[in-house]
Protein backbone atom coordinates (compact mmCIF):
# COMPACT_ATOMS: atom_id res chain seq x y z
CA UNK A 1 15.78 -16.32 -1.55
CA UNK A 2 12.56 -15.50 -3.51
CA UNK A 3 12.20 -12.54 -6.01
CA UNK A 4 10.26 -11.00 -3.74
CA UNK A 5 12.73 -11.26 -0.28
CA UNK A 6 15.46 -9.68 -2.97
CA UNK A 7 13.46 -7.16 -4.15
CA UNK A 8 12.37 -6.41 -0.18
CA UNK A 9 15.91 -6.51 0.82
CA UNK A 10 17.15 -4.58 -1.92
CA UNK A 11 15.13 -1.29 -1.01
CA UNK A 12 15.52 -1.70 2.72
CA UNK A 13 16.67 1.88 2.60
CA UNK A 14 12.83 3.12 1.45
CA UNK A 15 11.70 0.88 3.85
CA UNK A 16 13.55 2.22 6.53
CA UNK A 17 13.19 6.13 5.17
CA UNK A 18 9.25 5.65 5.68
CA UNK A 19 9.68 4.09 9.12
CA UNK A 20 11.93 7.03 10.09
CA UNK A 21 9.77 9.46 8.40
CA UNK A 22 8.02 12.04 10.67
CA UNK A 23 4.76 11.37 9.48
CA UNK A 24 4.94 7.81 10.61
CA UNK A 25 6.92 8.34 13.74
CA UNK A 26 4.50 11.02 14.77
CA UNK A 27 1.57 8.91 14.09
CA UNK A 28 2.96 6.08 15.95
CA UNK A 29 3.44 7.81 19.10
CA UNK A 30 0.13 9.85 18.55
CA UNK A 31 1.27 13.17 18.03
CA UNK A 32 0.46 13.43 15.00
CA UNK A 33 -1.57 16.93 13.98
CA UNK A 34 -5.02 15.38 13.03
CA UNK A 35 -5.34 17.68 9.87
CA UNK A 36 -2.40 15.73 8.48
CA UNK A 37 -4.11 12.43 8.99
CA UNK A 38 -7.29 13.75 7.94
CA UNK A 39 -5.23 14.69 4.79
CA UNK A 40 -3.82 11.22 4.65
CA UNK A 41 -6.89 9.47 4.89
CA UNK A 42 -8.61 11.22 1.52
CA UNK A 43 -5.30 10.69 -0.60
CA UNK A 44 -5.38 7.26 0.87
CA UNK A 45 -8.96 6.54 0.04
CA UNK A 46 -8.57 7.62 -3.45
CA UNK A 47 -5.17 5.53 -4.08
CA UNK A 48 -6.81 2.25 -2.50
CA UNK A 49 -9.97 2.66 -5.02
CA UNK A 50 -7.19 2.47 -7.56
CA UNK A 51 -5.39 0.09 -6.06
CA UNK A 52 -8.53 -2.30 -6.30
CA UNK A 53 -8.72 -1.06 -9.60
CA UNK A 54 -5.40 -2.56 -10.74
CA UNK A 55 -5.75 -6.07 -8.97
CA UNK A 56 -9.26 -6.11 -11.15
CA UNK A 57 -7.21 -5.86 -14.53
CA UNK A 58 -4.57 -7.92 -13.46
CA UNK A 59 -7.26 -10.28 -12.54
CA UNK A 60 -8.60 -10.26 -16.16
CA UNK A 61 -5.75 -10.62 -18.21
CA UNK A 62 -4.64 -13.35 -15.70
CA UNK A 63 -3.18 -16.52 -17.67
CA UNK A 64 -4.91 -19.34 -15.47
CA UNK A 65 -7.82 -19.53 -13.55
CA UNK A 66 -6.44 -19.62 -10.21
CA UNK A 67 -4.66 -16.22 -10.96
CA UNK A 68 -7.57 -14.79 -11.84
CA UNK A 69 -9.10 -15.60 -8.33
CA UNK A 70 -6.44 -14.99 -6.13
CA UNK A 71 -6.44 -11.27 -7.66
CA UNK A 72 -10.04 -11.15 -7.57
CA UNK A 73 -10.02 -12.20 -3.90
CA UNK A 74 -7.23 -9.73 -3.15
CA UNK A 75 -9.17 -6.95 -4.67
CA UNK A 76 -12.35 -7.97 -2.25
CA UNK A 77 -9.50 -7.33 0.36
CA UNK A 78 -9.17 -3.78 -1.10
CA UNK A 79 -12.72 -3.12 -0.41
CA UNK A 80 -12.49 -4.42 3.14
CA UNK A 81 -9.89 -1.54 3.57
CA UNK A 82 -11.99 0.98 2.02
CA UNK A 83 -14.65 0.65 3.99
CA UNK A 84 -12.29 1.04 7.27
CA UNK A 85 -11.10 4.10 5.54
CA UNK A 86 -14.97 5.62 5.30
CA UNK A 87 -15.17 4.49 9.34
CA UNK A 88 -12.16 7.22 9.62
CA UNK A 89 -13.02 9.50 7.29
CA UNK A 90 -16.41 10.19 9.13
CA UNK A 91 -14.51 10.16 12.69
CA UNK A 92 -12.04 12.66 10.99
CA UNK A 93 -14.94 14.44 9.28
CA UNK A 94 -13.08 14.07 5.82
CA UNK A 95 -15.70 13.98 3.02
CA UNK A 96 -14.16 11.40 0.35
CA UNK A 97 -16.28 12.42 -2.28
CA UNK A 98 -15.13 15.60 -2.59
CA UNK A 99 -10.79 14.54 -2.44
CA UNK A 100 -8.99 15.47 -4.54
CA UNK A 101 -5.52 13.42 -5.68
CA UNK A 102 -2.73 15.58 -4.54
CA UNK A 103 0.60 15.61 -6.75
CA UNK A 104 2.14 12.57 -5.06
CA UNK A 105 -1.58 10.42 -5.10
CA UNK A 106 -1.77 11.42 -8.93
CA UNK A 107 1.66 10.24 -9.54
CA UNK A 108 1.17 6.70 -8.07
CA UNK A 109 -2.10 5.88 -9.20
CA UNK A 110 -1.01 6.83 -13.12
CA UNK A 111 1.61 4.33 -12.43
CA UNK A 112 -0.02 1.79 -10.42
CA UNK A 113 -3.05 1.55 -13.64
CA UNK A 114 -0.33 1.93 -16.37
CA UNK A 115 1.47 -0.74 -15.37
CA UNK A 116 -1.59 -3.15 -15.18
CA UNK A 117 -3.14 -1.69 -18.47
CA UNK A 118 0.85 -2.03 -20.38
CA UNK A 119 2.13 -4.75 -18.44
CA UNK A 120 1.77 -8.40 -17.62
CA UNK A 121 0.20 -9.74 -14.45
CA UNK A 122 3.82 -9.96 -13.14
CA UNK A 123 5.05 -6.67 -13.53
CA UNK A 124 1.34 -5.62 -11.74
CA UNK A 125 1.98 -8.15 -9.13
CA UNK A 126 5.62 -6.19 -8.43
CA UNK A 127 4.05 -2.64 -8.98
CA UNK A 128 1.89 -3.37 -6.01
CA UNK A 129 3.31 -5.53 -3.06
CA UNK A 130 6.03 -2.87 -2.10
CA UNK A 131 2.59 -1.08 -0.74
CA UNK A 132 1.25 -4.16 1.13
CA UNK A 133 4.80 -5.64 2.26
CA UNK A 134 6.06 -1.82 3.31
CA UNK A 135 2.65 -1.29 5.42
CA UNK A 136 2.90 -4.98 7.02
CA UNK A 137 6.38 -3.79 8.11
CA UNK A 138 5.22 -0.47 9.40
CA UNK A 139 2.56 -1.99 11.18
CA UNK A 140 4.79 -5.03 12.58
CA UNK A 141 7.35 -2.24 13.80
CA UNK A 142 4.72 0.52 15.33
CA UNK A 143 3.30 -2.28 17.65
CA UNK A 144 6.74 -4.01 18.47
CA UNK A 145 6.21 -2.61 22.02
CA UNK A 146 2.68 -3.14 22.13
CA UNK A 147 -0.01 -1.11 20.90
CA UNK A 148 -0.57 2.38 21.94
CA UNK A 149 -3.42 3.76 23.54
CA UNK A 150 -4.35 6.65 21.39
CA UNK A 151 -6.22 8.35 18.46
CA UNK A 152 -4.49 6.12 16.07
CA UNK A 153 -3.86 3.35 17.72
CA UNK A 154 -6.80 1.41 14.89
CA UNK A 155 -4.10 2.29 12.05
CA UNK A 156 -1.50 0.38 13.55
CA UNK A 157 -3.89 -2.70 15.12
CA UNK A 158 -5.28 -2.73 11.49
CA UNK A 159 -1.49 -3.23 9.73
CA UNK A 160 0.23 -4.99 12.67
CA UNK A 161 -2.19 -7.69 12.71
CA UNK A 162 -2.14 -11.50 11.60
CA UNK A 163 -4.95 -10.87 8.88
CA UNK A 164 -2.84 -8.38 7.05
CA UNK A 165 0.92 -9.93 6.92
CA UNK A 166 -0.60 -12.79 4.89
CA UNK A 167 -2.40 -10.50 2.20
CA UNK A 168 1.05 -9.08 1.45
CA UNK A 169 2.67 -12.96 1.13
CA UNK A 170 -0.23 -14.35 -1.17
CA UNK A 171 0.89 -11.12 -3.28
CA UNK A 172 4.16 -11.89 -3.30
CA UNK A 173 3.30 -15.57 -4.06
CA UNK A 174 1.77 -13.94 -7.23
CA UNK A 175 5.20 -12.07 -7.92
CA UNK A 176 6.83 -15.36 -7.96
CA UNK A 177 4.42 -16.98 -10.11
CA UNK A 178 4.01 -14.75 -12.95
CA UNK A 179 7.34 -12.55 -12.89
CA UNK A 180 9.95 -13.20 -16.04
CA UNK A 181 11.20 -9.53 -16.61
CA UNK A 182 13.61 -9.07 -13.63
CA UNK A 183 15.16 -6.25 -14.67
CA UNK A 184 11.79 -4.44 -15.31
CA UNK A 185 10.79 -5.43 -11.85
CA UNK A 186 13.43 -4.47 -10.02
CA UNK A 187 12.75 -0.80 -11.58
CA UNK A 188 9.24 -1.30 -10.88
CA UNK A 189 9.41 -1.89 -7.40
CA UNK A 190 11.96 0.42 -6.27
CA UNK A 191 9.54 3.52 -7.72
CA UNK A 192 6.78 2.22 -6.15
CA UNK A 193 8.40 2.36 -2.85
CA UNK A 194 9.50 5.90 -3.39
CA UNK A 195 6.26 6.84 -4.06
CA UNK A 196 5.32 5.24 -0.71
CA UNK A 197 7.86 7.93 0.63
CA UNK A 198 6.85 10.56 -1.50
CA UNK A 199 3.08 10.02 -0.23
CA UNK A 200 3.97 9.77 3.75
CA UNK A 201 6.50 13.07 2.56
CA UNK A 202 2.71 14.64 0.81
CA UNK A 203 0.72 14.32 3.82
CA UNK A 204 3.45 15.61 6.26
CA UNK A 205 3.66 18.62 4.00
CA UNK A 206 -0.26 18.86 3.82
């Protein structure tokens, strides 16, 4: 089993706490109140800039050249998303250059740039796939029974689909690569993925 299948495995209770969670069960199904999502979709806008952020250091202070691409490349990826998120953010009338990072946003960007400022590549690498493996999962599970025809239906088609799944693998492929502090990882990941639930728990609240 690879580092990042036991890391995965070991936090299948976040993983199945942000399936379960209202927000996500509500959006799945449709019902969710569109000022939540509209909510969701700033805060979400905000953390991916900073997510793209954080694959662009750990792209520079990668040790080999092939690092530094594959984080590049995955950052170009980040982009890709963001300019989905400005498709929904005019359907949803949400103005992203006026958000503002709630509590929960705040809290997992500071760690998300920390850790690729303070850290090596691996620890970065660890910091971030709970976020792409935990939305390939969401995506993969929302669509089990086929894709839903309704106002959201886009979020799960987006996450559920075959482009995505591999983004979160070449990630993982980086965890294995560059990881040598296990015990710093396994912290690392596990509060990432609660601030994955602390985030879906944000916008619910919103």
């Amino acid at each position: 089993m690879t580092i990042s299948q036991q890391l995965w495995e070991a936090n299948q209770d976040l993983a199945q706490a942000c399936l379960e969670h209202p927000f996500v069960q509500s959006l799945g199904d449709g019902s969710l109140d569109e000022r939540k999502f509209a909510y969701y979709v700033g805060q979400d806008a905000f953390f991916l800039e900073a997510f793209a952020r954080a694959y662009s250091i750990a792209a520079a202070k990668a040790p080999d050249f092939e690092g530094f691409t594959v984080f590049h490349n995955l950052a170009s990826g980040v982009l890709e998303e963001l300019r989905l998120h400005e498709g929904y953010a005019a359907k949803w009338n949400v103005n992203l250059g006026t958000v503002e990072p709630g509590t929960a946003t705040r809290r997992y960007t500071d760690f998300l740039l920390a850790t690729a400022w303070g850290g090596d590549v691996g620890l970065t690498a660890a910091a971030m796939s709970p976020c792409m493996r935990l939305y390939a999962f969401l995506g993969e599970q929302l669509a089990a029974d086929g894709i839903p025809n309704h106002q959201y239906a886009d979020w799960i088609r987006t996450y559920s689909s075959t482009d995505f799944a591999p983004l979160a693998q070449t990630l993982e492929n980086l965890v294995e690569r560059y990881v040598t502090q296990i015990t710093a990882v396994q912290s690392i990941y596990r509060y990432a993925m609660l601030c994955e639930r602390d985030f879906f728990q944000a916008a619910w609240l919103s």
